[in-house]
N, C-alpha and C. Protein backbone atom coordinates (compact mmCIF):
# COMPACT_ATOMS: atom_id res chain seq x y z
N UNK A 1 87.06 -29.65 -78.96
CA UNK A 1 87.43 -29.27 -77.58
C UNK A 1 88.30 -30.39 -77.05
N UNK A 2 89.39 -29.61 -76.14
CA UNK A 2 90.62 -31.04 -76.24
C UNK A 2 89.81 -31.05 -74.58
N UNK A 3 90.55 -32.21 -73.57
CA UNK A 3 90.04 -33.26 -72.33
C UNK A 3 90.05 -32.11 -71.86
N UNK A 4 91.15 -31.32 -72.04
CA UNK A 4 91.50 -30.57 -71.11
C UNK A 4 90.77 -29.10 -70.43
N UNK A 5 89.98 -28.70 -71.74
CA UNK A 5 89.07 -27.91 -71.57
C UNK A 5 87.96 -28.39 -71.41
N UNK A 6 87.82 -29.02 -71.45
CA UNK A 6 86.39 -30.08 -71.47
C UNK A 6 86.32 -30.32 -69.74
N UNK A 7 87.81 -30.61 -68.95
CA UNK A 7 87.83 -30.70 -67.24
C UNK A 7 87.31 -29.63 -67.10
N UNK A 8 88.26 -28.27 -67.58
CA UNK A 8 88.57 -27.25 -66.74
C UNK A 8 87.05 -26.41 -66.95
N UNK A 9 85.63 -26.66 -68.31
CA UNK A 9 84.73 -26.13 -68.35
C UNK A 9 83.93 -26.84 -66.91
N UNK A 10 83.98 -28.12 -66.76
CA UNK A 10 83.18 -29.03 -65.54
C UNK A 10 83.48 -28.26 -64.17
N UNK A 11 84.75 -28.22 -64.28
CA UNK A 11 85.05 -27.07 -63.37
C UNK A 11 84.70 -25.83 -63.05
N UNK A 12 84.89 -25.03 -63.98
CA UNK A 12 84.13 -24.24 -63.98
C UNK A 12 82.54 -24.03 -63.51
N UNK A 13 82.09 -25.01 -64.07
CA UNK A 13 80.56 -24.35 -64.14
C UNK A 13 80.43 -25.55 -62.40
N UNK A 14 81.29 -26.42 -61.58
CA UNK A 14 81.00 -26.79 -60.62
C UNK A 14 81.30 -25.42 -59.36
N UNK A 15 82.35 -25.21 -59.51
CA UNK A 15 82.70 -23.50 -58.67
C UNK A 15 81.80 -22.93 -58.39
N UNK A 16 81.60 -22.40 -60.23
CA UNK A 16 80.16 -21.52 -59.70
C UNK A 16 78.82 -21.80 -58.90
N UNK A 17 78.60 -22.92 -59.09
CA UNK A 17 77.11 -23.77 -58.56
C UNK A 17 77.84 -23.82 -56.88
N UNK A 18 79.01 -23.71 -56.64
CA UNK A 18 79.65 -24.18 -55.26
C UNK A 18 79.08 -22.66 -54.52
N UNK A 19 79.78 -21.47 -55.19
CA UNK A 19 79.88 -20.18 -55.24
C UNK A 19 78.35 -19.86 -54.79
N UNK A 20 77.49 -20.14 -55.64
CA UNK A 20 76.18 -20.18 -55.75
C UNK A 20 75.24 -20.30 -53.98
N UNK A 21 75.83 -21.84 -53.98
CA UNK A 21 75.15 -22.52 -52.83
C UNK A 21 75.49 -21.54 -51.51
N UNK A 22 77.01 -21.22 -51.61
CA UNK A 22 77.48 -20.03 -50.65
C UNK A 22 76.71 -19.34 -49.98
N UNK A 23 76.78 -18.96 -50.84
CA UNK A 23 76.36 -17.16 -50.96
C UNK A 23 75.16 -17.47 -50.74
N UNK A 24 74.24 -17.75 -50.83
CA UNK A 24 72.73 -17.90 -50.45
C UNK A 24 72.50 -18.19 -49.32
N UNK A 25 72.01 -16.99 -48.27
CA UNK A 25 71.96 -17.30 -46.75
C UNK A 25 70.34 -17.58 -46.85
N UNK A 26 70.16 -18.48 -45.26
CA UNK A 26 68.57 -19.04 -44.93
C UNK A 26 67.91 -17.37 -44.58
N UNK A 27 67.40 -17.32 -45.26
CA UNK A 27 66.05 -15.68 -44.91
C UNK A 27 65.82 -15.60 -43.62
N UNK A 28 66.06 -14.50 -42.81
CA UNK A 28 65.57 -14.17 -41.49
C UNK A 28 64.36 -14.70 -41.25
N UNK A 29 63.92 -15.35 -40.75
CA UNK A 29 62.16 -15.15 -40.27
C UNK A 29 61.70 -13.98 -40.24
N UNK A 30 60.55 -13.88 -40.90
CA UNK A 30 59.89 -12.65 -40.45
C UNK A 30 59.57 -12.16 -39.19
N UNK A 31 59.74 -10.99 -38.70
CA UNK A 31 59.52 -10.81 -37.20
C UNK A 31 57.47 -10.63 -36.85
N UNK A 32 57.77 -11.85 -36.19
CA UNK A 32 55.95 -11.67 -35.75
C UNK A 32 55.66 -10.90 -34.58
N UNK A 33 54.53 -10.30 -34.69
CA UNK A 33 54.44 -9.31 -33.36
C UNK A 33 53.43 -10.19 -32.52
N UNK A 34 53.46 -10.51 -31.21
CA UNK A 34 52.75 -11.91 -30.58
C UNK A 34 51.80 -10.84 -30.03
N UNK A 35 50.67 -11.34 -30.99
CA UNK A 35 49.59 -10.43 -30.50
C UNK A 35 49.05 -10.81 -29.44
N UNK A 36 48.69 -9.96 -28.48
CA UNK A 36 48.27 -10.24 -26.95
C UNK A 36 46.90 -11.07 -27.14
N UNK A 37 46.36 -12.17 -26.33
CA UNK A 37 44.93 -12.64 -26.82
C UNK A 37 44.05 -11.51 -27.19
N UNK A 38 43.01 -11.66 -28.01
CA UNK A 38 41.79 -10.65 -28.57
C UNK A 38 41.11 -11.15 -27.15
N UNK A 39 40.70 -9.84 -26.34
CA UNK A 39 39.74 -10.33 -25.40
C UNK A 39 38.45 -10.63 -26.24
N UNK A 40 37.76 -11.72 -25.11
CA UNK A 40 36.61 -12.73 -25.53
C UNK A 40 35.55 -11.56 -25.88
N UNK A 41 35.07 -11.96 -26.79
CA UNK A 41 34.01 -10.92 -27.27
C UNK A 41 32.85 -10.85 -26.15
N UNK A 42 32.53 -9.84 -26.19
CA UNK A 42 31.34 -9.51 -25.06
C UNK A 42 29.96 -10.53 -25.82
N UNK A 43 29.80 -10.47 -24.38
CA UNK A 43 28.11 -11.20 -24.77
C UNK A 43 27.31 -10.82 -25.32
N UNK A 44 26.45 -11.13 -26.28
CA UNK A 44 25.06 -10.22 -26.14
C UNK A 44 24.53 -9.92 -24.78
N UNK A 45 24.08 -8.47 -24.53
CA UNK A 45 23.64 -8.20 -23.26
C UNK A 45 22.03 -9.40 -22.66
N UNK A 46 21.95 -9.77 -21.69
CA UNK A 46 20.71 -10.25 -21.20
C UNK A 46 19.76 -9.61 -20.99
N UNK A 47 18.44 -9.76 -21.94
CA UNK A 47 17.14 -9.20 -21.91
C UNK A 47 16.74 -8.95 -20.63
N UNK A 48 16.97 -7.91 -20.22
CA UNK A 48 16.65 -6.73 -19.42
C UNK A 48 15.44 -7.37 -19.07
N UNK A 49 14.99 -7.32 -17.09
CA UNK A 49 13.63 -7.45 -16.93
C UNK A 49 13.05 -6.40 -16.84
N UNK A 50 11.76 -6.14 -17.01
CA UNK A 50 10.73 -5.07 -16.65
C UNK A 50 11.20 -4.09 -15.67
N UNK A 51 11.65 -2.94 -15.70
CA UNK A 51 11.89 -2.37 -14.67
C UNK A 51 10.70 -2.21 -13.95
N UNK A 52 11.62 -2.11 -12.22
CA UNK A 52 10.00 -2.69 -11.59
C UNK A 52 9.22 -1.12 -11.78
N UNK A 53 7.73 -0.85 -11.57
CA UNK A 53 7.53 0.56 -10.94
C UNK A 53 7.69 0.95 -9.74
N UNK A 54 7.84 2.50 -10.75
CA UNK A 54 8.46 3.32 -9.34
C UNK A 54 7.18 3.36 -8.14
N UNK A 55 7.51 3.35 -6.48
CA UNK A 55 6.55 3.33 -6.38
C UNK A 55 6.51 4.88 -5.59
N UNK A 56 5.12 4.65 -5.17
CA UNK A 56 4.54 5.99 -4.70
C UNK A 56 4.03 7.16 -5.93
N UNK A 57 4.48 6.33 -7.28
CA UNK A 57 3.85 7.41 -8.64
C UNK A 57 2.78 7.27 -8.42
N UNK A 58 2.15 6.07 -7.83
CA UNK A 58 0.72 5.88 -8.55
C UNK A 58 -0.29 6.38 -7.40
N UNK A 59 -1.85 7.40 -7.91
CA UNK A 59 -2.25 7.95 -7.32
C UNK A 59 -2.92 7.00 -6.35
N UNK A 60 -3.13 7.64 -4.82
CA UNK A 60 -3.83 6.30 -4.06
C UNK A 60 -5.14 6.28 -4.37
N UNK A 61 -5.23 4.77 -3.89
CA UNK A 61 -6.56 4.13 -4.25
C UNK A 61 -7.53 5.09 -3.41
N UNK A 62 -8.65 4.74 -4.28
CA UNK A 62 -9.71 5.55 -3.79
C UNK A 62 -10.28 4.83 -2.55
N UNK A 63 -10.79 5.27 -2.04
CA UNK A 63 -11.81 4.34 -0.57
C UNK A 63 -12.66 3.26 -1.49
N UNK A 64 -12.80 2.69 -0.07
CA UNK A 64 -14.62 1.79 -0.58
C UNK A 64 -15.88 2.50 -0.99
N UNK A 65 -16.36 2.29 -2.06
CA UNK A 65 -17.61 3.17 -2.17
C UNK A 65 -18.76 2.59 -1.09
N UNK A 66 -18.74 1.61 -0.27
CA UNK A 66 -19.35 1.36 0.50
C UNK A 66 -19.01 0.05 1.48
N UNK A 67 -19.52 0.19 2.54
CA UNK A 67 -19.01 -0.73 3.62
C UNK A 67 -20.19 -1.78 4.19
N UNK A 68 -19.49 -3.16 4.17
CA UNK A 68 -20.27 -4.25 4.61
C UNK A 68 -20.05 -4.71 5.91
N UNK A 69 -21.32 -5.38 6.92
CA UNK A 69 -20.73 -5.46 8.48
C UNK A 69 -21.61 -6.29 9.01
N UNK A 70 -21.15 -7.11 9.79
CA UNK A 70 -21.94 -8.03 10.74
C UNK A 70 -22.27 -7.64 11.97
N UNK A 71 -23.63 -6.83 12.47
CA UNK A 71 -24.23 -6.43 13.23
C UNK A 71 -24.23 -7.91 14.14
N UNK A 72 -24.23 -7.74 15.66
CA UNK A 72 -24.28 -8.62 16.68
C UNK A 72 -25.93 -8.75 16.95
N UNK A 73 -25.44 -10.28 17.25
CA UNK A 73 -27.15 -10.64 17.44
C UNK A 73 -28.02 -9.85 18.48
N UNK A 74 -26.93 -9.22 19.37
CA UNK A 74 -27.96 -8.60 20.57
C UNK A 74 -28.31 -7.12 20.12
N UNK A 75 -28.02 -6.76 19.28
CA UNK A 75 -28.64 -5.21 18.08
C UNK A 75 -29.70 -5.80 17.58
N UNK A 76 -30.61 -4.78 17.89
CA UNK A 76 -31.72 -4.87 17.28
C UNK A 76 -31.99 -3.82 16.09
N UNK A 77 -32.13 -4.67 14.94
CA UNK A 77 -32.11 -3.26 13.42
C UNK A 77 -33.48 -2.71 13.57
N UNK A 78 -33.46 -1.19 13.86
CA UNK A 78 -34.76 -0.44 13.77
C UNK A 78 -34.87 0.25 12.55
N UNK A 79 -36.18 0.68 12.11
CA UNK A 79 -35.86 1.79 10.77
C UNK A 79 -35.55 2.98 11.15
N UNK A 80 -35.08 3.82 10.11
CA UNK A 80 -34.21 4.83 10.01
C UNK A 80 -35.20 5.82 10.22
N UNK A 81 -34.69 6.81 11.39
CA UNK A 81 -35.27 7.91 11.54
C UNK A 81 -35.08 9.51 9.86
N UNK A 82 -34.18 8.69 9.28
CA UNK A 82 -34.13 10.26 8.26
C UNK A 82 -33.62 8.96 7.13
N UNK A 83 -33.59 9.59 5.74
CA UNK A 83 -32.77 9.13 4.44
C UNK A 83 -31.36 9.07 4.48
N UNK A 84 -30.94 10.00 5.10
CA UNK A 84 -29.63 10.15 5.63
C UNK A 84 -28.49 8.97 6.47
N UNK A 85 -29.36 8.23 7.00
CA UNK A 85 -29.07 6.78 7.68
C UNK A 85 -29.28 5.80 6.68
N UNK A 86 -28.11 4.84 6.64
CA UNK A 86 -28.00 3.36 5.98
C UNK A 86 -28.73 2.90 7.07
N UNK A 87 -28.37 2.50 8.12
CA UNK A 87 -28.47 1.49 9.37
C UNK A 87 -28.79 2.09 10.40
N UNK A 88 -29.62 1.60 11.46
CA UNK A 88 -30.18 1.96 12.46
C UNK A 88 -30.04 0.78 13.69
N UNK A 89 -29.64 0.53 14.64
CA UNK A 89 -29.97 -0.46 15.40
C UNK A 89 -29.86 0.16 16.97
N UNK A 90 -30.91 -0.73 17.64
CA UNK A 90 -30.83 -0.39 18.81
C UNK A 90 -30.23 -1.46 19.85
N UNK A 91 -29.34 -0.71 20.84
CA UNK A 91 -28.60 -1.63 21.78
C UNK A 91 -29.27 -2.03 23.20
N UNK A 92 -29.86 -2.65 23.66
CA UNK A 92 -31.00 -2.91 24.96
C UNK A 92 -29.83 -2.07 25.87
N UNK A 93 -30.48 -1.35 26.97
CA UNK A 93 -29.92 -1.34 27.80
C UNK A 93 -29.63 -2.06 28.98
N UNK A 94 -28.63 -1.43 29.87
CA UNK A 94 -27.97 -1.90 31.03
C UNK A 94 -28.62 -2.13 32.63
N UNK A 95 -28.96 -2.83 33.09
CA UNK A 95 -29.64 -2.73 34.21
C UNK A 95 -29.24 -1.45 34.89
N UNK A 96 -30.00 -0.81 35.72
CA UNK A 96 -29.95 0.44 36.06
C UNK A 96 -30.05 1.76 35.02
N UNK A 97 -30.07 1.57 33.87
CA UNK A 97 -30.04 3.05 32.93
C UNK A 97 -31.51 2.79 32.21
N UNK A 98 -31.96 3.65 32.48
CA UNK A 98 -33.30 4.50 31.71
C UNK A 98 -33.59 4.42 30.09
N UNK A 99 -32.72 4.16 29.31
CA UNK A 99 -33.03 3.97 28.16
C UNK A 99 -32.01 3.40 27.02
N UNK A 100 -32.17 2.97 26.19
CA UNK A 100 -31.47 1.97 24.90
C UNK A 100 -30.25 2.80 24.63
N UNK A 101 -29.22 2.01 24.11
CA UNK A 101 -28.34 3.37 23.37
C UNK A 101 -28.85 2.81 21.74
N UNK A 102 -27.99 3.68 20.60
CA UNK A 102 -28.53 3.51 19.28
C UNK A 102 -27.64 4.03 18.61
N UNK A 103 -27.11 2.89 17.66
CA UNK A 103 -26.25 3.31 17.06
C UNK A 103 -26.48 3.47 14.91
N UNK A 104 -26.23 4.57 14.61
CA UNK A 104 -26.47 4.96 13.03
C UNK A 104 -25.67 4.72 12.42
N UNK A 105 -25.55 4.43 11.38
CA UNK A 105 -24.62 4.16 9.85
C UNK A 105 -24.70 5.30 8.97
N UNK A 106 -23.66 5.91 8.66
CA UNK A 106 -24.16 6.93 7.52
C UNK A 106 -23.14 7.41 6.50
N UNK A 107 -23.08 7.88 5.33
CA UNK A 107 -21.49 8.33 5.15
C UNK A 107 -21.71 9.65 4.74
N UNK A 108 -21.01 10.50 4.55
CA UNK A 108 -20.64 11.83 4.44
C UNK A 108 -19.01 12.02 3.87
N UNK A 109 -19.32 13.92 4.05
CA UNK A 109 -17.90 13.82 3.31
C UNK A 109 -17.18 14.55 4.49
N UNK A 110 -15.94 15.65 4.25
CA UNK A 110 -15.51 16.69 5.36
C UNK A 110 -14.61 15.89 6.31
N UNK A 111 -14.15 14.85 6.27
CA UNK A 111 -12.84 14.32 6.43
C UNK A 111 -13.16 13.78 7.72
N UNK A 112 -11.88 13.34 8.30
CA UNK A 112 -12.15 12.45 9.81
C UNK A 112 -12.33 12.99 11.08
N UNK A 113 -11.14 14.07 11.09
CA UNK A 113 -10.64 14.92 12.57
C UNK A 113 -11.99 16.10 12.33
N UNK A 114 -12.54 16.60 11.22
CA UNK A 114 -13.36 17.32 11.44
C UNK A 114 -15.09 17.24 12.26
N UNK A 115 -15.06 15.82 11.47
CA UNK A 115 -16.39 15.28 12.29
C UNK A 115 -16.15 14.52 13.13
N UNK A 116 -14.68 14.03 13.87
CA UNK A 116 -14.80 14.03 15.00
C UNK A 116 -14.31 15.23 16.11
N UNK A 117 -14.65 15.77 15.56
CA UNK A 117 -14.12 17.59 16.32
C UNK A 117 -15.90 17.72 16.63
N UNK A 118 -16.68 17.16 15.87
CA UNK A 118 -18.34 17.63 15.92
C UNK A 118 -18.52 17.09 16.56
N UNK A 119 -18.24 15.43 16.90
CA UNK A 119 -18.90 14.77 17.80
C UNK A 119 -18.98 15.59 19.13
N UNK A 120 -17.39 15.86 19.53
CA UNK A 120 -16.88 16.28 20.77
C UNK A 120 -17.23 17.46 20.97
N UNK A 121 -18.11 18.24 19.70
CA UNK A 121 -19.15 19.36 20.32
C UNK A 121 -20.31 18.93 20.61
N UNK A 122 -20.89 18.01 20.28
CA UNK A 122 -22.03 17.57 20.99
C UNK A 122 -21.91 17.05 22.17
N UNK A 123 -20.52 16.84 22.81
CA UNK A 123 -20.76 16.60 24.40
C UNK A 123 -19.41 17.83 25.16
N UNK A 124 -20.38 19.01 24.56
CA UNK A 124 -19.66 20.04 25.16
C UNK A 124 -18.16 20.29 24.95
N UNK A 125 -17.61 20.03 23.94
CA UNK A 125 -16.01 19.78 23.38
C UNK A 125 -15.25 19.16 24.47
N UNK A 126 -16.05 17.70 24.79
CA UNK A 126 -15.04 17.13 25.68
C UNK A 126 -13.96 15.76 24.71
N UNK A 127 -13.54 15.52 26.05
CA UNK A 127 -11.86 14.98 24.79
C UNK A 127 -12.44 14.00 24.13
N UNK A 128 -12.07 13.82 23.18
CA UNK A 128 -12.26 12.67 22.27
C UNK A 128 -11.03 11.64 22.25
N UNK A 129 -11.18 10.29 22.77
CA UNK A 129 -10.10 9.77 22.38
C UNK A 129 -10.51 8.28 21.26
N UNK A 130 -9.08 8.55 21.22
CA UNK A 130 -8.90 7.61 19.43
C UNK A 130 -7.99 6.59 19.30
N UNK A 131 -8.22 5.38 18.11
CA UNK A 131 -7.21 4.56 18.54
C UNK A 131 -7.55 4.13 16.81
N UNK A 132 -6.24 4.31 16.18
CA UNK A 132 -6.30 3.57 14.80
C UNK A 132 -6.41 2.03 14.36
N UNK A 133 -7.84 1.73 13.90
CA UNK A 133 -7.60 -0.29 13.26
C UNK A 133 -7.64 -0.30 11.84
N UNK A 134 -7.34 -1.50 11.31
CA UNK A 134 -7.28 -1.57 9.93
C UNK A 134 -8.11 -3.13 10.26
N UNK A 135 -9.41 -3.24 9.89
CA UNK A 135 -10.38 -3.99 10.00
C UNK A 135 -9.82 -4.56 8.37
N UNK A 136 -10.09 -5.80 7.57
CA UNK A 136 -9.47 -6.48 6.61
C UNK A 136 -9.13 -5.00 5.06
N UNK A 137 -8.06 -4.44 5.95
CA UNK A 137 -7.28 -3.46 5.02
C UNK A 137 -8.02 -1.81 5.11
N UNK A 138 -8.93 -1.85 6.12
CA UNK A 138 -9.48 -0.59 5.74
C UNK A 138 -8.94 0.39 6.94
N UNK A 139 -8.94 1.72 6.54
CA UNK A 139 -8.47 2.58 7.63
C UNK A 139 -9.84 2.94 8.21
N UNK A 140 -9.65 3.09 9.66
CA UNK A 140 -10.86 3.29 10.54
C UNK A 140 -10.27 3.26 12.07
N UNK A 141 -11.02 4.67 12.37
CA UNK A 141 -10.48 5.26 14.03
C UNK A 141 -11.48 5.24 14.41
N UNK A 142 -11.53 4.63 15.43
CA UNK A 142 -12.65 4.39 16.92
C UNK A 142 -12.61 5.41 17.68
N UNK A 143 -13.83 6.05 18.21
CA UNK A 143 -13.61 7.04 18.79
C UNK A 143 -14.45 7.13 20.37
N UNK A 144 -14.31 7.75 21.34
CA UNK A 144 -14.83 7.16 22.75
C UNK A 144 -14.76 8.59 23.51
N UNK A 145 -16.27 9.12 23.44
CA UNK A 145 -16.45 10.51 24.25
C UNK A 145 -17.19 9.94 25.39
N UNK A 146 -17.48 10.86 26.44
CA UNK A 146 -18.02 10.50 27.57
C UNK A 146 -18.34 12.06 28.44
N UNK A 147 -19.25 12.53 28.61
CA UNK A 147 -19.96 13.78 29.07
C UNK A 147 -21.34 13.95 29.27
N UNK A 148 -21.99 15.12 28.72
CA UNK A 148 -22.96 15.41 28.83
C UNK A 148 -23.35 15.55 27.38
N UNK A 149 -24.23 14.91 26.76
CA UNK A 149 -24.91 14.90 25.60
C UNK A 149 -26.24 15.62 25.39
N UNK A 150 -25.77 16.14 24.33
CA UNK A 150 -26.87 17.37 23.66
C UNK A 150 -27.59 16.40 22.26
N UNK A 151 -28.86 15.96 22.99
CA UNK A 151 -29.52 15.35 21.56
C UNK A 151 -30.35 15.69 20.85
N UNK A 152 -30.74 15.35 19.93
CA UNK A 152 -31.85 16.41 19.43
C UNK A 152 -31.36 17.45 18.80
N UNK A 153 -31.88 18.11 18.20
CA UNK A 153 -31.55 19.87 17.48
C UNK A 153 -30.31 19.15 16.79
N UNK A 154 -29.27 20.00 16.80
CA UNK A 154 -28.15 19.72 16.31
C UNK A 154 -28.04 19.95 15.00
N UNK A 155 -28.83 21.09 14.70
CA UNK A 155 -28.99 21.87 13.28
C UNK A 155 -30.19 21.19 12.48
N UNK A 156 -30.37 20.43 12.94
CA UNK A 156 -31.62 19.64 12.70
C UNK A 156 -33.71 20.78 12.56
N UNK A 157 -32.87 21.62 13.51
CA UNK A 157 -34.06 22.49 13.74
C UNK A 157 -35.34 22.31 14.93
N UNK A 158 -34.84 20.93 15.58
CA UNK A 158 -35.82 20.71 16.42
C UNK A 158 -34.55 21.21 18.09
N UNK A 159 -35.56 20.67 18.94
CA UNK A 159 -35.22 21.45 20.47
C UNK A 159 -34.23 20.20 20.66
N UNK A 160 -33.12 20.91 21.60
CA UNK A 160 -31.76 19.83 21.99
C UNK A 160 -31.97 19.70 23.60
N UNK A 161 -32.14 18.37 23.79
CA UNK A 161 -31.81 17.64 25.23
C UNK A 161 -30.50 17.37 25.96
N UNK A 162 -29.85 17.69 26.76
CA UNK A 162 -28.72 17.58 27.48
C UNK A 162 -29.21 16.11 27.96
N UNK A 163 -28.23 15.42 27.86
CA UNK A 163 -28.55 14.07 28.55
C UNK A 163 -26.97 13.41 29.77
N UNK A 164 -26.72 13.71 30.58
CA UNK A 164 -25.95 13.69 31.39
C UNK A 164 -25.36 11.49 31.78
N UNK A 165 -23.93 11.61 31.52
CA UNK A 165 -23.32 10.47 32.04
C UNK A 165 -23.94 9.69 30.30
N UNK A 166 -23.22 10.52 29.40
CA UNK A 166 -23.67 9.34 28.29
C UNK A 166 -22.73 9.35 27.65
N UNK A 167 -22.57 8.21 26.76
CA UNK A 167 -20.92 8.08 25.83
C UNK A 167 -21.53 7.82 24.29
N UNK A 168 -20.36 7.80 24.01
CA UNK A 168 -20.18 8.02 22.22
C UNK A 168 -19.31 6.65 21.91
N UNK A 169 -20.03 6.00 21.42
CA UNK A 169 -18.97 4.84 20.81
C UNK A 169 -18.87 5.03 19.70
N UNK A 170 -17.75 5.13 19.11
CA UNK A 170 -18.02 5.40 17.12
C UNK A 170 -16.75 5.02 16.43
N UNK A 171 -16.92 4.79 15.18
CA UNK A 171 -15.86 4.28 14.31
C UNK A 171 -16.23 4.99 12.61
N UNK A 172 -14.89 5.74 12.24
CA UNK A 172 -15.18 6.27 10.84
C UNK A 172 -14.07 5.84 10.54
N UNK A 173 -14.71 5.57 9.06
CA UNK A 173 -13.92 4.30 7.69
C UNK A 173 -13.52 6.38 7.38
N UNK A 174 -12.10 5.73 6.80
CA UNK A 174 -12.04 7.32 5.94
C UNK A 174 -12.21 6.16 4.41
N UNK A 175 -12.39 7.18 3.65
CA UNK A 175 -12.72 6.88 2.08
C UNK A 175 -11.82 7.92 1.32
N UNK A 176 -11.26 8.16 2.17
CA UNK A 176 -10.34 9.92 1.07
C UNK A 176 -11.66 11.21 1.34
N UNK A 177 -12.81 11.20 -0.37
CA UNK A 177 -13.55 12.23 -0.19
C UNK A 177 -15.13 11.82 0.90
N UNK A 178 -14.88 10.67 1.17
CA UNK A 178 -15.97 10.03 1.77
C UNK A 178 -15.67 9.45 2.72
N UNK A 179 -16.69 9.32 4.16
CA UNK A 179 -15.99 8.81 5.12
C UNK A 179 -17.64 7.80 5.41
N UNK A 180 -17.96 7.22 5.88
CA UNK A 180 -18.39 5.93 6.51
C UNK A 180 -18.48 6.15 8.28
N UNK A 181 -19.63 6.70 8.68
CA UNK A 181 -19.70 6.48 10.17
C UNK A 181 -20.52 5.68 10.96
N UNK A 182 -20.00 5.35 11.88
CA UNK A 182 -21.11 4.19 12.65
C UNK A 182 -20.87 4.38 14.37
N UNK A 183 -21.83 5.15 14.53
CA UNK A 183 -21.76 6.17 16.05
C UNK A 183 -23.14 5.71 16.80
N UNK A 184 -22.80 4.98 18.14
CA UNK A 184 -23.36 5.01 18.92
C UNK A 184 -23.06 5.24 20.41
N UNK A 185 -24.50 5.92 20.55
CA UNK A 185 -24.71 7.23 21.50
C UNK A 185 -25.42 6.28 22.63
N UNK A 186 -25.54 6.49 23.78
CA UNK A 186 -26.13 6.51 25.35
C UNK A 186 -25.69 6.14 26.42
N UNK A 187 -26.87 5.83 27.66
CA UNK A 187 -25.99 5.77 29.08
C UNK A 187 -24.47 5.29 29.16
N UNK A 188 -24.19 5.56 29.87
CA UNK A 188 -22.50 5.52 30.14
C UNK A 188 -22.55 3.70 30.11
N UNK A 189 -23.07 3.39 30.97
CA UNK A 189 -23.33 1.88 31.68
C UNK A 189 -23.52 0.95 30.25
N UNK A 190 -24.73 1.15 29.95
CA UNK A 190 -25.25 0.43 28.32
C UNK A 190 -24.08 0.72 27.38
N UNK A 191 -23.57 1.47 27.16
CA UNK A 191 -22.34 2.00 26.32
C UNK A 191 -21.42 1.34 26.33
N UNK A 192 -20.81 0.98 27.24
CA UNK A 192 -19.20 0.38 28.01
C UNK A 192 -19.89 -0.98 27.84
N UNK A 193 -21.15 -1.25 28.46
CA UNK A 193 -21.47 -3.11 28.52
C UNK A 193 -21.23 -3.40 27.22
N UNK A 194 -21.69 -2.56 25.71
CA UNK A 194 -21.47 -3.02 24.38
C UNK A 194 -19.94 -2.90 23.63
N UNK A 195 -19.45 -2.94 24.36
CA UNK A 195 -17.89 -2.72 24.17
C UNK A 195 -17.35 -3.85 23.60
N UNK A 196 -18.10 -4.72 23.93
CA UNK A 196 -17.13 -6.21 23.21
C UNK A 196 -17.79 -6.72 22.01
N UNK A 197 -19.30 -6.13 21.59
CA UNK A 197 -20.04 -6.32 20.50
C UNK A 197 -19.40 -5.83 19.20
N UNK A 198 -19.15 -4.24 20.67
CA UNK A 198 -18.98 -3.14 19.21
C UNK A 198 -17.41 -3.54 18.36
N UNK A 199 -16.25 -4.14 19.64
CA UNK A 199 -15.36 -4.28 18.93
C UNK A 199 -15.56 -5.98 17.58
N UNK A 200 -16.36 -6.50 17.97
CA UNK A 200 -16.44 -7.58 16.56
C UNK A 200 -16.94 -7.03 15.46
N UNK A 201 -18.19 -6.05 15.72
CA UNK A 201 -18.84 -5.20 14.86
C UNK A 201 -17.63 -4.43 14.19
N UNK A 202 -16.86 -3.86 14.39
CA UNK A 202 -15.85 -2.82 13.51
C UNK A 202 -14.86 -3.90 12.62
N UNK A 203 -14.28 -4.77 14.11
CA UNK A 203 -13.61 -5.92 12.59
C UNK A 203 -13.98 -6.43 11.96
N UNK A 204 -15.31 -6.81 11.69
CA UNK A 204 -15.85 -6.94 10.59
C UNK A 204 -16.48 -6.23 9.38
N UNK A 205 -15.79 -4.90 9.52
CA UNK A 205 -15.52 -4.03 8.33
C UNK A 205 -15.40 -4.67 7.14
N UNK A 206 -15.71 -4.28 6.28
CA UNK A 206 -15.04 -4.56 4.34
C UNK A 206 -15.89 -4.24 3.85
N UNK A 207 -14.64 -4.10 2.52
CA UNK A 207 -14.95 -3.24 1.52
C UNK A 207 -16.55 -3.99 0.97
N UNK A 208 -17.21 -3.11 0.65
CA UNK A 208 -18.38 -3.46 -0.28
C UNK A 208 -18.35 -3.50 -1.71
């Protein structure tokens, strides 16, 4: 091989490598798609509290099966004229009135307004008035007649006495099917004087 081909091959094969470098463009970037942030993953939810209960599902409480009470020192506890009476006590009377009043404990059933619809036939269906307390949580209406009293008999089977100018002091616990009464009966005067006994006597209601 003479110089001369020996340049013109260097040549050659430099062209091409020139040619080469050319022609070879830098690659587009790939087109990235700018993904919007991944929203933050949700939490695990927070352990749920107890849902509260619903209320008013639950059936109401039953009454007291029986009632406890602090009789005033000026009651005197007598025994019970029938089985039918828890408590018996007698209230001294009032200067000027003829005899004790006396008040019974007893419970029964037949609801509140009914046996006090009875009372107020024993003094000739006169008015009965009423006034709602809740002695430590218990329901209990006081009740305050004033007429002519029919004692005695009263289905009882014995003979009934009209007893004129006498009152009814009384208080029934309702229980739902059971009610709790504590009714005392006489002179108008003796009646009204125990008015401030009878009201410590009722607030001191509770449950037994």
């Amino acid at each position: 091989m003479t110089r001369l081909q020996t340049i013109l091959g260097l040549l050659a094969i430099g062209g091409a490598g020139l040619y080469a470098a050319c022609s070879k463009t830098t690659p587009e970037p790939e087109k990235t798609t700018e993904s919007s942030p991944s929203p933050p993953s949700a939490s695990a939810p927070a352990a749920s509290s107890p849902s509260p209960k619903a209320e008013g599902t639950a059936a109401p409480a039953a009454g007291p099966e029986d009632i406890a009470w602090e009789a005033p020192k000026a009651w005197e506890s007598v025994p019970n004229a029938n089985t039918m009476r828890k408590a018996t006590y007698k209230i001294p009377k009032a200067s000027g009135d003829t005899e004790d009043a006396e008040l019974t404990v007893s419970a029964a059933g037949g609801g509140v307004e009914p046996n006090i619809q009875r009372w107020s036939g024993q003094f000739g269906n006169a008015e009965a008035k009423t006034e709602p307390r809740s002695p430590n949580g218990l329901k209990v209406t006081v009740v305050e007649i004033k007429g002519t009293f029919a004692s005695g008999g009263m289905g009882m089977g014995g003979p009934s006495t009209s007893k004129e100018k006498f009152m009814l002091l009384g208080a029934v616990v309702d229980g739902g099917d059971r009610q709790h009464f504590f009714k005392m009966t006489g002179p108008e005067k003796t009646v009204t004087a125990a008015k401030k006994d009878f009201d410590a006597f009722v607030a001191s209601f509770r449950a037994k």
